[in-house]
Protein backbone atom coordinates (compact mmCIF):
# COMPACT_ATOMS: atom_id res chain seq x y z
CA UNK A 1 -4.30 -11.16 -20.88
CA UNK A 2 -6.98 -13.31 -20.10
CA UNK A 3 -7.25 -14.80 -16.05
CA UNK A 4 -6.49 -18.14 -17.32
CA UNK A 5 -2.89 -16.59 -18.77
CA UNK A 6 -2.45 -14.64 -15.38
CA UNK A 7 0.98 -14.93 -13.81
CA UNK A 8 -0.49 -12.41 -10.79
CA UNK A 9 -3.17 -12.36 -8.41
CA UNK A 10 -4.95 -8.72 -9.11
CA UNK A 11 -5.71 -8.06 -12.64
CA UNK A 12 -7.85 -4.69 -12.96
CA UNK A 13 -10.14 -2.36 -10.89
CA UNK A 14 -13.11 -0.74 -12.24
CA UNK A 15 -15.74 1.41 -10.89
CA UNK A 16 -19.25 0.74 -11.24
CA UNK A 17 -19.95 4.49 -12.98
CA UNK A 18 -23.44 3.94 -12.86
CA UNK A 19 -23.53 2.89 -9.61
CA UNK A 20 -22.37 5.71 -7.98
CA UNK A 21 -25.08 7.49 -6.59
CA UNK A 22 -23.51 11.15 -6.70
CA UNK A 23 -20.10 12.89 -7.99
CA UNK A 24 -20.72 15.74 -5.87
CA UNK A 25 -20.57 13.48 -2.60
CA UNK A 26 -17.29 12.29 -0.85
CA UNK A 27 -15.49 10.83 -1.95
CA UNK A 28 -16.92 10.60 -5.33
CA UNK A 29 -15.77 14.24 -5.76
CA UNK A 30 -12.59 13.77 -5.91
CA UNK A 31 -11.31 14.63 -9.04
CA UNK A 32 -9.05 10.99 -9.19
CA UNK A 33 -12.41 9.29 -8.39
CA UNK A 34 -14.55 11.49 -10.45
CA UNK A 35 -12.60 10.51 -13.47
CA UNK A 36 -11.28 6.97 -12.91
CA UNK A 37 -12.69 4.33 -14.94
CA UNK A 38 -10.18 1.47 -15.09
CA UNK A 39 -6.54 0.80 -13.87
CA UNK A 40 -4.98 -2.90 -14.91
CA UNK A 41 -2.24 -4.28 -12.17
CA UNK A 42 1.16 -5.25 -12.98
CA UNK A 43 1.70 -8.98 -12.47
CA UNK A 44 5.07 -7.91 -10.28
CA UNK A 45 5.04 -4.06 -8.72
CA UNK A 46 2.10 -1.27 -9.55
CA UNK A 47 2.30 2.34 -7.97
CA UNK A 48 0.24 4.85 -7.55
CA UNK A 49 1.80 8.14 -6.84
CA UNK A 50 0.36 11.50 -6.38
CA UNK A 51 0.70 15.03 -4.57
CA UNK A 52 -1.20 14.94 -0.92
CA UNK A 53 -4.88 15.11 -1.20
CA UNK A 54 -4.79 13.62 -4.64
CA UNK A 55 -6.77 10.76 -3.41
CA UNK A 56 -4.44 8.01 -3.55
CA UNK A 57 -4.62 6.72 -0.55
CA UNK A 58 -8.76 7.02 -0.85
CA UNK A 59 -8.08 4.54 -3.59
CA UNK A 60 -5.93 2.25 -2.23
CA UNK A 61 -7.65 1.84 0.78
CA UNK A 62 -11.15 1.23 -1.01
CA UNK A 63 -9.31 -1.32 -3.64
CA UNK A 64 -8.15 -2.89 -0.66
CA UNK A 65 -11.29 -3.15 1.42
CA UNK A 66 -12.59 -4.67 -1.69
CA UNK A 67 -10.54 -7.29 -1.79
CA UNK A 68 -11.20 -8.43 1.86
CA UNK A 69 -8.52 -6.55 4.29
CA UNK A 70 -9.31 -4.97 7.21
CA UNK A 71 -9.63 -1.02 6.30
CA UNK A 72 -7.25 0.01 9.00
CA UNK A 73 -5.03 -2.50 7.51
CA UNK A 74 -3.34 -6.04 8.41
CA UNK A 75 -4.09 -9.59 6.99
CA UNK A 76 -7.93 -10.52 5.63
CA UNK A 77 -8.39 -12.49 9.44
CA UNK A 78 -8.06 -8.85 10.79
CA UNK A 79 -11.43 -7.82 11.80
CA UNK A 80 -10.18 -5.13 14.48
CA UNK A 81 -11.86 -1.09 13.98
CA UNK A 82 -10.72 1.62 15.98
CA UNK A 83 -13.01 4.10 14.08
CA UNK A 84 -14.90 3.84 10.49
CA UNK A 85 -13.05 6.27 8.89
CA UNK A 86 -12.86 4.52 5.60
CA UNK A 87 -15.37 5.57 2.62
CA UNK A 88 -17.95 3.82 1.00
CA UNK A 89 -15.97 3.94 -2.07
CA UNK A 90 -14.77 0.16 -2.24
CA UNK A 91 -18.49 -0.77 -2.65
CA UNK A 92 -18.76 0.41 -6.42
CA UNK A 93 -15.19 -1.67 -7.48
CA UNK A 94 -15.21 -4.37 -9.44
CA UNK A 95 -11.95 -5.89 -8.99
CA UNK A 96 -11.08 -8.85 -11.79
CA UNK A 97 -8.97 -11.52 -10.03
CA UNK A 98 -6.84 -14.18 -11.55
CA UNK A 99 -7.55 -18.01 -11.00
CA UNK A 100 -4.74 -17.83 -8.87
CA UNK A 101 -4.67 -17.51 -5.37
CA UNK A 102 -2.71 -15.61 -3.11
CA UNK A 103 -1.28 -17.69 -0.18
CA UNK A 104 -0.53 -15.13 1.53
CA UNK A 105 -1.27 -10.97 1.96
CA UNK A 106 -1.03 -7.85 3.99
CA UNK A 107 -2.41 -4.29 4.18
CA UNK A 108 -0.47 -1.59 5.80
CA UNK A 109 -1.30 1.73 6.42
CA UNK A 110 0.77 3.86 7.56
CA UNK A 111 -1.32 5.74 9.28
CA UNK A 112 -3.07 3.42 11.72
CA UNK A 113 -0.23 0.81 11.84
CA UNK A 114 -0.28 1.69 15.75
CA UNK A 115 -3.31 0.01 15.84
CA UNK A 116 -2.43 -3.16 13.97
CA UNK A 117 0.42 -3.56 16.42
CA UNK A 118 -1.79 -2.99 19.20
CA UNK A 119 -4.20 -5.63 18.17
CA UNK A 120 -0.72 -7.91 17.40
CA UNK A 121 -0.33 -7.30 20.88
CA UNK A 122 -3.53 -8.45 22.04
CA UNK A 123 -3.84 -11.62 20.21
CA UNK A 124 -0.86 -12.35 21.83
CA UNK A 125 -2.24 -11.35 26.02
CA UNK A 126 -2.88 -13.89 28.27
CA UNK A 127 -6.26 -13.29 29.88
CA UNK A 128 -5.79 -12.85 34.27
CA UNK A 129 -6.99 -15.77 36.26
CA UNK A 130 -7.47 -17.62 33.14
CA UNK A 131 -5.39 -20.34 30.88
CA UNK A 132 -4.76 -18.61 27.73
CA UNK A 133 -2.26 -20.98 25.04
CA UNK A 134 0.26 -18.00 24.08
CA UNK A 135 -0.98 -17.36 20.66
CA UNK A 136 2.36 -16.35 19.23
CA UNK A 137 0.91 -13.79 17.17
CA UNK A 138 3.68 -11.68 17.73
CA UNK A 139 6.42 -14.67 16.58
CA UNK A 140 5.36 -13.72 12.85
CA UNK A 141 6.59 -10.32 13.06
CA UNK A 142 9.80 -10.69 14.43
CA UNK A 143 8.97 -12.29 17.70
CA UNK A 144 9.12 -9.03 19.62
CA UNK A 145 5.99 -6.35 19.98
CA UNK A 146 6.12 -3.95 17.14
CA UNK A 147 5.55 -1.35 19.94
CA UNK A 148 8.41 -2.09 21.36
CA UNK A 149 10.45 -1.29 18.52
CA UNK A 150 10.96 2.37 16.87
CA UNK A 151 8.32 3.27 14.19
CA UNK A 152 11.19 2.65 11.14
CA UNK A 153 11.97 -0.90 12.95
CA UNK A 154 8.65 -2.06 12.90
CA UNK A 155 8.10 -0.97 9.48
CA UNK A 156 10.83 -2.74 8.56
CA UNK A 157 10.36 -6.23 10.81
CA UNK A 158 6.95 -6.63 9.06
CA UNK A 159 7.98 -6.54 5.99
CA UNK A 160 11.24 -8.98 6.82
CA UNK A 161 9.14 -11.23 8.79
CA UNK A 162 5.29 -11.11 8.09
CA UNK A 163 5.54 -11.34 4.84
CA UNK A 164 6.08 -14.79 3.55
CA UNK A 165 5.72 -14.64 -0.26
CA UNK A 166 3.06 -15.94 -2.63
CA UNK A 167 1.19 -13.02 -1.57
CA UNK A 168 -0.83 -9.88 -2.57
CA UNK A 169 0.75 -6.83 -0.66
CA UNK A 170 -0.94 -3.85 -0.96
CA UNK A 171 0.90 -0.88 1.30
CA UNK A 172 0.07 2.69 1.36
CA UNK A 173 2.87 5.25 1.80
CA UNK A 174 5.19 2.41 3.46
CA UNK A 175 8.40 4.48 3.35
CA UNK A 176 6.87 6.47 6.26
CA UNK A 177 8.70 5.40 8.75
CA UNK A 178 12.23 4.63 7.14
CA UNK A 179 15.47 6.16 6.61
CA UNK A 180 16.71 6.17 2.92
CA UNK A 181 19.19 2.94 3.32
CA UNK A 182 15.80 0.94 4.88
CA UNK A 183 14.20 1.96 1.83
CA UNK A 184 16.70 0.52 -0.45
CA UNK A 185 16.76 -2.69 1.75
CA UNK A 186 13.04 -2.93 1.30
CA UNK A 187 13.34 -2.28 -2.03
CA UNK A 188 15.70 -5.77 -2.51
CA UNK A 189 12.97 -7.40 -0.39
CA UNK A 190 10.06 -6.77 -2.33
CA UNK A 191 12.42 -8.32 -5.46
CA UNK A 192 12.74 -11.09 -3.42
CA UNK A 193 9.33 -11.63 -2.62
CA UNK A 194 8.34 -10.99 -6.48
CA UNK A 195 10.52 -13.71 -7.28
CA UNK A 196 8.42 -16.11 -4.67
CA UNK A 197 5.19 -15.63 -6.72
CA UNK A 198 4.30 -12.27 -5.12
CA UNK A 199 3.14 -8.75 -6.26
CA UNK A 200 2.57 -5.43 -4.49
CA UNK A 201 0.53 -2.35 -5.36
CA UNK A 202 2.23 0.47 -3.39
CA UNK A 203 1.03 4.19 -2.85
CA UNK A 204 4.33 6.02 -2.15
CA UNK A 205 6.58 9.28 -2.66
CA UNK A 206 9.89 7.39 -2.25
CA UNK A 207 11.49 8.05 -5.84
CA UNK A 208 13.68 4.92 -4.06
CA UNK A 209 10.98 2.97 -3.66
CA UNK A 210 9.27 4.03 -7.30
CA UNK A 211 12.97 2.31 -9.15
CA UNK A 212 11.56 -1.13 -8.91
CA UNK A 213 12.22 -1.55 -12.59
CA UNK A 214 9.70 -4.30 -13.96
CA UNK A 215 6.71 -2.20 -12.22
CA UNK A 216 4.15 0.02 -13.39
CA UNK A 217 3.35 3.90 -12.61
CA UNK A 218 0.33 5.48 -12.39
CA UNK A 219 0.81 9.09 -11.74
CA UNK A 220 -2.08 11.57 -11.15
CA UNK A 221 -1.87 14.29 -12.60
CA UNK A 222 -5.14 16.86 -13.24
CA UNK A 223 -7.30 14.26 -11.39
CA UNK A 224 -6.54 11.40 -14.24
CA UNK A 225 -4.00 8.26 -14.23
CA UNK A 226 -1.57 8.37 -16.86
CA UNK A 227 0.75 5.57 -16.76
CA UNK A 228 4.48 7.42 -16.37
CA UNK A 229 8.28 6.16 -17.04
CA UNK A 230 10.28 6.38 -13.79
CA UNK A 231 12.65 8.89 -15.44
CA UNK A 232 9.33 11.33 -15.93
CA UNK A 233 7.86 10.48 -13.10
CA UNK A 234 6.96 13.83 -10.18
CA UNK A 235 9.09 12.09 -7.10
CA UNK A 236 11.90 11.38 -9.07
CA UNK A 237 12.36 14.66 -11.29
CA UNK A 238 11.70 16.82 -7.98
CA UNK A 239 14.52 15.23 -5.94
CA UNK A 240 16.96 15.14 -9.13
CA UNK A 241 16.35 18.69 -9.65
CA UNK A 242 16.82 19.50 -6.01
CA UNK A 243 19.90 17.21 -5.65
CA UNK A 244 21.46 18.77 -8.84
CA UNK A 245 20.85 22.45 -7.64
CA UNK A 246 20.62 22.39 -3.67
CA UNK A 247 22.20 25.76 -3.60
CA UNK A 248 19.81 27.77 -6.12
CA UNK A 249 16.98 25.80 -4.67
CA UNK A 250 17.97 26.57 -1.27
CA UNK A 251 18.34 30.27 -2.00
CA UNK A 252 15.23 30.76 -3.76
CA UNK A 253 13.22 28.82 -0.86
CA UNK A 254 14.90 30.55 2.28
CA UNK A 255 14.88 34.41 0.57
């Protein structure tokens, strides 16, 4: 599919192989990194999935850093940094974009979303002794601070309310923070925003989550990306298997 035939916003991600200035160096050593080459986005819903320290989230982070977000996540206007803790690795991407563009888009993290909503928060301070206009910052993620809210809750009123369609929404491990029904109400929202013109590229474990059915899979596996049917995928034959045989599971785990 050409760019001009492009019904989505992210078409592929390459690295720049002979850019790279060493594979033994971080985080060019990890094995996902040392062997990627290309990975093409579906138009709708692409996930990566992976065990921990697969270097998923490495890649997520860097293909989003690429495309203009703020490392420790939020919108592209986000320019806050708690600490550099990103690699250099979006540097050698070559993303290919469509001639469509986004309207709208979000990073999240789930590990420094504390510090987006703190700098929600202070977009949204009035300055002592001064004459601020009340930003509203806050009004586009449910009108309340996200700190104010349990962890699942603000998870859940970003995605509800910050998220407006026509957007690219890349979100890395985003069932973090929610119970099993938020995940299957998230799940109906990111149809709904698909339907508005939208598509996400999701890091996640959530074999509730991974059902989206016109998405694709990219499962690691041995350091390489093999595109995977949900059925075959690692999150969802784990819990089926566990599900189906609690009791032998259970017993072999706790002897």
């Amino acid at each position: 599919m050409s760019s001009l035939d492009a019904t989505h916003y992210l078409l592929s991600l390459q690295l720049l192989r002979d850019k790279v200035p060493s594979f033994d160096a971080y985080p060019f050593c990890l094995e996902t990194v040392r062997q990627l080459e290309r990975i093409d986005f579906h138009p709708k819903v692409t996930y990566i999935i992976g065990e921990n320290g697969s270097g998923k989230s490495t890649l997520l982070e860097a293909l989003a850093t690429a495309y203009g977000f703020n490392p420790e996540g939020g919108t592209r206007n986000f320019n806050f940094a708690t600490r550099a803790s990103h690699s250099p690795l979006h540097q050698y991407l070559r993303l290919a974009k469509s001639f469509r563009k986004p309207r709208d888009g979000f990073f999240l993290r789930a590990e420094s979303f504390y510090n987006v909503a703190s700098n929600i928060d202070e977009l949204d301070k009035d300055e002592p002794g001064a004459y601020k206009p009340p930003s509203h910052v806050r009004d586009s993620y449910g009108g309340k601070s996200l700190h104010q809210q349990s962890h699942g809750e603000s998870f859940f009123s970003l995605i509800t309310h910050r998220f407006g369609g026509q957007g690219l929404y890349v979100l890395d491990e985003p069932e973090a923070a929610l119970s099993a029904a938020r995940q299957m109400a998230m799940l109906a929202r990111i149809h709904a925003l698909v339907q508005d013109s939208s598509q996400f590229i999701i890091a996640t474990h959530s074999p509730i989550l991974l059902a989206y059915p016109d998405a694709a899979i990219y499962q690691i596996h041995d350091g390489a990306l093999h595109l995977t049917a949900y059925e075959d995928c690692t999150p969802f034959r784990d819990t089926q298997h566990f599900l189906n045989n609690h009791q032998a599971y259970l017993k072999r785990l706790l002897s």
